[in-house]
Protein backbone atom coordinates (compact mmCIF):
# COMPACT_ATOMS: atom_id res chain seq x y z
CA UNK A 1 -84.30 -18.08 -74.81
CA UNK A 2 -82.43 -19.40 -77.76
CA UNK A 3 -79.83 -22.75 -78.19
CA UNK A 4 -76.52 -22.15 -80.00
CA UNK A 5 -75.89 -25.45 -81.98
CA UNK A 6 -72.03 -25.28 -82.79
CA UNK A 7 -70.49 -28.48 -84.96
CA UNK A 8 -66.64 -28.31 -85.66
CA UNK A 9 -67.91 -29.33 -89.14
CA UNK A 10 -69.78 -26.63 -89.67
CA UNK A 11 -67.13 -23.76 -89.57
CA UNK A 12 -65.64 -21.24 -92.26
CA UNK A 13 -63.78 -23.54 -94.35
CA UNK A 14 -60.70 -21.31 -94.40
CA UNK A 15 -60.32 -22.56 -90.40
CA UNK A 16 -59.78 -25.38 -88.69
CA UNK A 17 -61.21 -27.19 -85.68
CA UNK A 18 -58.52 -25.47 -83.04
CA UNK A 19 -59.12 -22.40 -84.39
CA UNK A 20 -62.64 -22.15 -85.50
CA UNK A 21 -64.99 -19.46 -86.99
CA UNK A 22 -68.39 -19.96 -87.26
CA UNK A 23 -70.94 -18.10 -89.41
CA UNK A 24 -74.43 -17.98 -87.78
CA UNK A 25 -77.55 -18.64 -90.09
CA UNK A 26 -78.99 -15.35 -88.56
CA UNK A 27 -77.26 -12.39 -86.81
CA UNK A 28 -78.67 -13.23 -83.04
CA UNK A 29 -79.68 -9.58 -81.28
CA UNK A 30 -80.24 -8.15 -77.62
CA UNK A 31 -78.17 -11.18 -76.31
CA UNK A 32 -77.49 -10.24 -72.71
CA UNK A 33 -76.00 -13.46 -71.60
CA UNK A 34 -74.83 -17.02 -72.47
CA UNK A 35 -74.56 -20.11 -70.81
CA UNK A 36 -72.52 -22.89 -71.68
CA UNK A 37 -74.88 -26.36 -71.45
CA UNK A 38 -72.87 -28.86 -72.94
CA UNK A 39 -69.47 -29.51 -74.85
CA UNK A 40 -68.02 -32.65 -76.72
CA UNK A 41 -64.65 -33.36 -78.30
CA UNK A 42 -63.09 -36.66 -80.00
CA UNK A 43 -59.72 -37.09 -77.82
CA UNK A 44 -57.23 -37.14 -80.96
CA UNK A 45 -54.83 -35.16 -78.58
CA UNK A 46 -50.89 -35.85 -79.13
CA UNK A 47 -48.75 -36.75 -75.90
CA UNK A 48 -45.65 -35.89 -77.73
CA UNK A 49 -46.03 -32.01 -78.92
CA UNK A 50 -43.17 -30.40 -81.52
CA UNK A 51 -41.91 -27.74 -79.49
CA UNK A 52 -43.05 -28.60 -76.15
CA UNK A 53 -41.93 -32.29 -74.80
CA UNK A 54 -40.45 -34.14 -77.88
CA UNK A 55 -36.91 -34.08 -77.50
CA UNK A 56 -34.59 -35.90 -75.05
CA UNK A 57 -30.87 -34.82 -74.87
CA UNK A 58 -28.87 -37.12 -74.86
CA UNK A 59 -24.70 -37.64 -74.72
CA UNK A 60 -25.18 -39.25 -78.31
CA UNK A 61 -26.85 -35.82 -79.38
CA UNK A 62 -30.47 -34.96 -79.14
CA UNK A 63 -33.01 -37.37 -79.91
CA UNK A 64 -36.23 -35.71 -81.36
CA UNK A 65 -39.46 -37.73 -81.42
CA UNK A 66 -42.34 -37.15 -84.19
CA UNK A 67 -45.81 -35.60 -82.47
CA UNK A 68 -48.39 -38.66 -81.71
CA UNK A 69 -50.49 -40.40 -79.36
CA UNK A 70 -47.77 -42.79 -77.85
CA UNK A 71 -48.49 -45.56 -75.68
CA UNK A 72 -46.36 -46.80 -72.84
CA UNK A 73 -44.89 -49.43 -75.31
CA UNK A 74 -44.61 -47.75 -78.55
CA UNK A 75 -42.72 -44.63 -76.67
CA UNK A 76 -39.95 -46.93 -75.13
CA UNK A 77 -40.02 -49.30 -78.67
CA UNK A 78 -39.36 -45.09 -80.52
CA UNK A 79 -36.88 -44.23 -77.60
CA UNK A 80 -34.42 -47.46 -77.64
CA UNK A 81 -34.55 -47.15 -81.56
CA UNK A 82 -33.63 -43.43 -81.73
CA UNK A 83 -31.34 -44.19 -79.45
CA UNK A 84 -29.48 -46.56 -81.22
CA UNK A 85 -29.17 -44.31 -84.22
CA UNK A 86 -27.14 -41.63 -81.69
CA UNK A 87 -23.03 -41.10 -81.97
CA UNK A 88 -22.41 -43.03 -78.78
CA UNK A 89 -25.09 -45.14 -78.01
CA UNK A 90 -25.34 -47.94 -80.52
CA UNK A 91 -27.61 -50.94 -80.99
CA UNK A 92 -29.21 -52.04 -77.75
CA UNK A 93 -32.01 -51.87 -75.20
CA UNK A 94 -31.40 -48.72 -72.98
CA UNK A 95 -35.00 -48.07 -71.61
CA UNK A 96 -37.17 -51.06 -70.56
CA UNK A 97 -41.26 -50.69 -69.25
CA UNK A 98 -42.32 -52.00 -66.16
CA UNK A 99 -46.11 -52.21 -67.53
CA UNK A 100 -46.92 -53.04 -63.83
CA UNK A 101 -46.28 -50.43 -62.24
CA UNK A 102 -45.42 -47.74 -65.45
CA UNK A 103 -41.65 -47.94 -64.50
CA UNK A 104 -38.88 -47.02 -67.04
CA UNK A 105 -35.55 -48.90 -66.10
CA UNK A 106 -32.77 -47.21 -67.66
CA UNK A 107 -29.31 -49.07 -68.64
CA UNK A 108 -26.97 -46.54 -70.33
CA UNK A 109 -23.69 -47.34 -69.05
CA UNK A 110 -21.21 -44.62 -69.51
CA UNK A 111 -23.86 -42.70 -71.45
CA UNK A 112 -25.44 -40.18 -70.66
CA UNK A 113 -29.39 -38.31 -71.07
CA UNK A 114 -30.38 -34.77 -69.47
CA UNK A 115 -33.02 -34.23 -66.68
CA UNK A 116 -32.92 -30.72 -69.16
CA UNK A 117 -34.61 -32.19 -71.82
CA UNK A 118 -38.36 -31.23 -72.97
CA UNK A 119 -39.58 -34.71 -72.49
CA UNK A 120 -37.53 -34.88 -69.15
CA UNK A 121 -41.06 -33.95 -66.97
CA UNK A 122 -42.51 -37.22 -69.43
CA UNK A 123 -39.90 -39.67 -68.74
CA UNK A 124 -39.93 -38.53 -64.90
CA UNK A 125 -36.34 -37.39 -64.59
CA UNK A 126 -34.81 -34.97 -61.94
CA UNK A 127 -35.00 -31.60 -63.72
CA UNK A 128 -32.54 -30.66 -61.43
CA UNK A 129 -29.98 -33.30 -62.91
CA UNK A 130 -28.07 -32.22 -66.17
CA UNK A 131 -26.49 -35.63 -66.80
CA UNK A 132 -28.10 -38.62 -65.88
CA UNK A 133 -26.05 -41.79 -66.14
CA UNK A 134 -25.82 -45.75 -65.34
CA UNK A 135 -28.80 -47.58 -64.39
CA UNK A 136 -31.64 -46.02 -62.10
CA UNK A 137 -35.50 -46.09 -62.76
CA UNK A 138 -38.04 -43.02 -63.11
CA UNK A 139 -41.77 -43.34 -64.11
CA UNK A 140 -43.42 -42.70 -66.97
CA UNK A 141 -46.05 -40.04 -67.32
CA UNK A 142 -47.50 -40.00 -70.45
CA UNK A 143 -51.19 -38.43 -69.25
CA UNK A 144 -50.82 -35.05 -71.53
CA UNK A 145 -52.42 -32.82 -71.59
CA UNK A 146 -54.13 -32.87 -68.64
CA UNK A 147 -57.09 -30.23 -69.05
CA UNK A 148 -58.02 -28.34 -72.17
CA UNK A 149 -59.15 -24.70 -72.82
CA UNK A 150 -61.89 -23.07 -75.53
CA UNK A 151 -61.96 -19.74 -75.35
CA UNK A 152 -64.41 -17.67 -77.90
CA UNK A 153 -63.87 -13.53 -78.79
CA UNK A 154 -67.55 -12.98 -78.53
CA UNK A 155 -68.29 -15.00 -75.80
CA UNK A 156 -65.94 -13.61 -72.78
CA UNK A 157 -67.26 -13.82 -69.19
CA UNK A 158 -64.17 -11.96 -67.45
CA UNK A 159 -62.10 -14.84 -66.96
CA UNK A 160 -58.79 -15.22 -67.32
CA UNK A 161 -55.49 -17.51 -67.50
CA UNK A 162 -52.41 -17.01 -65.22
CA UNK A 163 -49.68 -19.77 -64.96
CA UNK A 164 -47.56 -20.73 -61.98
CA UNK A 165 -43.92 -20.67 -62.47
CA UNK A 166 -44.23 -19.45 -66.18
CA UNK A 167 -45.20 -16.54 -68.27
CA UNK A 168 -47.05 -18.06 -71.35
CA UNK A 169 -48.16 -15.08 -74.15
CA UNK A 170 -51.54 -16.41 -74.26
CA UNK A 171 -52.41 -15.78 -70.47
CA UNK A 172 -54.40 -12.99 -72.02
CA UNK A 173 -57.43 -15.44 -73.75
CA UNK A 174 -59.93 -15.31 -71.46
CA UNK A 175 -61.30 -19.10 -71.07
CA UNK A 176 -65.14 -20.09 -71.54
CA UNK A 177 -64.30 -23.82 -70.08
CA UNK A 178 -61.41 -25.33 -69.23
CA UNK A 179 -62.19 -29.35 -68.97
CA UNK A 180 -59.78 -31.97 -67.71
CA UNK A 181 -59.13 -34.66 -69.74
CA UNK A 182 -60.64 -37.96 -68.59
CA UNK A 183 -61.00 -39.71 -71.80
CA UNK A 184 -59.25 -42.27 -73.76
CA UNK A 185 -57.91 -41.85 -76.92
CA UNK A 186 -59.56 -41.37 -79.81
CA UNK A 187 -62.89 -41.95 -77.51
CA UNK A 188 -65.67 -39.33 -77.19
CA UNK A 189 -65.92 -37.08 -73.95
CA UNK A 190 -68.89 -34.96 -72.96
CA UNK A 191 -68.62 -31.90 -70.82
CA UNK A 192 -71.92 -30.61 -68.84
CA UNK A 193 -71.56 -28.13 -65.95
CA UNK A 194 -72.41 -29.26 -62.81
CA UNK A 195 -72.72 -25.05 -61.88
CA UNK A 196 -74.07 -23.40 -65.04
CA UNK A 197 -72.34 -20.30 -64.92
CA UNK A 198 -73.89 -17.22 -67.20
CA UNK A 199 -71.87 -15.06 -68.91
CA UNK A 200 -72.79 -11.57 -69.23
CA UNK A 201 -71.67 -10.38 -72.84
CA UNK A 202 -74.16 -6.75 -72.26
CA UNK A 203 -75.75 -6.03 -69.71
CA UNK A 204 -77.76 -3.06 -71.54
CA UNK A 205 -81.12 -3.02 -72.51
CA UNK A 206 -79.94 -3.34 -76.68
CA UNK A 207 -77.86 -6.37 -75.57
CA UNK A 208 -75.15 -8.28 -77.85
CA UNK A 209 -75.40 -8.69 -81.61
CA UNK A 210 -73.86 -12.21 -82.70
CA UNK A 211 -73.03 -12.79 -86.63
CA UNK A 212 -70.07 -15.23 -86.22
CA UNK A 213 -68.20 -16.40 -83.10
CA UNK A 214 -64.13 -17.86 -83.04
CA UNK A 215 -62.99 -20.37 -80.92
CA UNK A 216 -59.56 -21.52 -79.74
CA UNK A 217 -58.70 -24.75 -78.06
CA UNK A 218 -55.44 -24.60 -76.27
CA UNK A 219 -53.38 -27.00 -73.42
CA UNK A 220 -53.93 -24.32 -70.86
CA UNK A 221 -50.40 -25.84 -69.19
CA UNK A 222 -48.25 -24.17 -71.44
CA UNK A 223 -50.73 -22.27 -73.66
CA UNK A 224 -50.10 -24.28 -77.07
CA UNK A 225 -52.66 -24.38 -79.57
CA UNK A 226 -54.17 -28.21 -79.99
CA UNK A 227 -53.48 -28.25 -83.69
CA UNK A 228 -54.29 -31.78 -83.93
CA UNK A 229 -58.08 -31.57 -82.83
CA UNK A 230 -60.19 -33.33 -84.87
CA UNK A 231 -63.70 -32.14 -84.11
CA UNK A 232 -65.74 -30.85 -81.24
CA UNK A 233 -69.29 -29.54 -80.55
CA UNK A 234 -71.28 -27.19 -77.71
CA UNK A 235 -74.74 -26.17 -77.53
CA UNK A 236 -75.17 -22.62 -75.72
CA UNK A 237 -78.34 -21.12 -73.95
CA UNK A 238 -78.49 -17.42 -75.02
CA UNK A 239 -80.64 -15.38 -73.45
């Protein structure tokens, strides 16, 4: 039995933490199996994602926020001033926060904004309503992403991704974890499996040779790579 120490650190520096290769400091031979016994990532995960749910459409023209971390506060503070920059919309307060109960009280008169849009799922609006207008109130779900996904060439068990509603191009990668997201951010979360599940990587007597191993850490919602990772570490039991 041999532990796997893996530091996002320690990687090929031609990579990066979301898409990592690591060079072992000695090929490992015969490996038959490995289990996963514990896995810890910084949360410096963006809740607005180019591409994915940053861009509200709007009657003014679309309003495109920058990827970050937003808070309840700062998102409706970036909305109302984006806003204001649009063709029709003006100066003025057209969202408002409820921080009691994570409301968002919208005020747009004859304007108008898109249940269409990206961030519509975010901002809780009808996606079955192309033009939203007037006052009415939706709430605010800024918890995103909500589980994330490494997945490792050298390390596959047999598992795979599928997605529900969607066909995403990377429901190929075969997932070692996949670890909801319970931690603040910018704080520190540690993953350990309650059910320590092996995985075979060759089953015959000359086993698995292991010189280097590459990771990717992806939202496993829509399949987008988490670019914005900052560092992570696992320790593996190979066997």
């Amino acid at each position: 039995m041999t532990f796997l120490h893996i530091d996002s650190r320690h990687r090929r520096r031609t990579t990066s933490p979301h898409n990592a290769i690591f060079d072992l400091s000695r090929p490992m031979q015969r490996i038959q199996t490995a289990r996963l016994k514990s896995l810890v990532f910084v949360n410096s995960i963006d809740n607005i994602s180019e591409g994915w749910n940053d861009t509200l459409l709007t009657s003014g023209g679309p309003v495109v926020l920058a990827p970050y971390f937003y808070t309840a506060t700062e998102l409706v503070e970036v909305l109302n001033a984006n806003l204001s920059l649009t063709a029709s919309y003006g100066a003025g307060t057209w969202v408002s926060l409820d921080p009691n109960n994570n409301r968002l009280n919208w005020t747009l008169g004859t304007n108008t904004i898109s249940g269409y849009s990206s961030m519509g799922e975010l901002l809780g609006l009808p996606n079955a309503n192309a033009a939203l207008t007037g006052s009415f109130t939706t709430t605010l779900h800024l918890a995103r992403p909500l589980y994330v996904s490494w997945s490792c060439n050298e390390l596959r068990g047999g598992a795979g991704n599928i997605h529900a509603g969607h066909t995403d191009p990377k429901d190929s990668l075969q997932p070692l974890c996949v670890i909801p997201v319970t931690s603040g951010y910018l704080e520190q979360q540690v993953y350990e499996p309650t059910v320590e599940r092996a995985l075979v990587l060759d089953s015959s007597r000359n086993g698995a040779t292991l010189s280097s191993l590459n990771f990717r850490v992806v939202d496993p919602a829509n399949g987008r790579d988490l670019t914005e990772l900052a560092s992570w570490g696992a320790v593996f039991e190979l066997n």
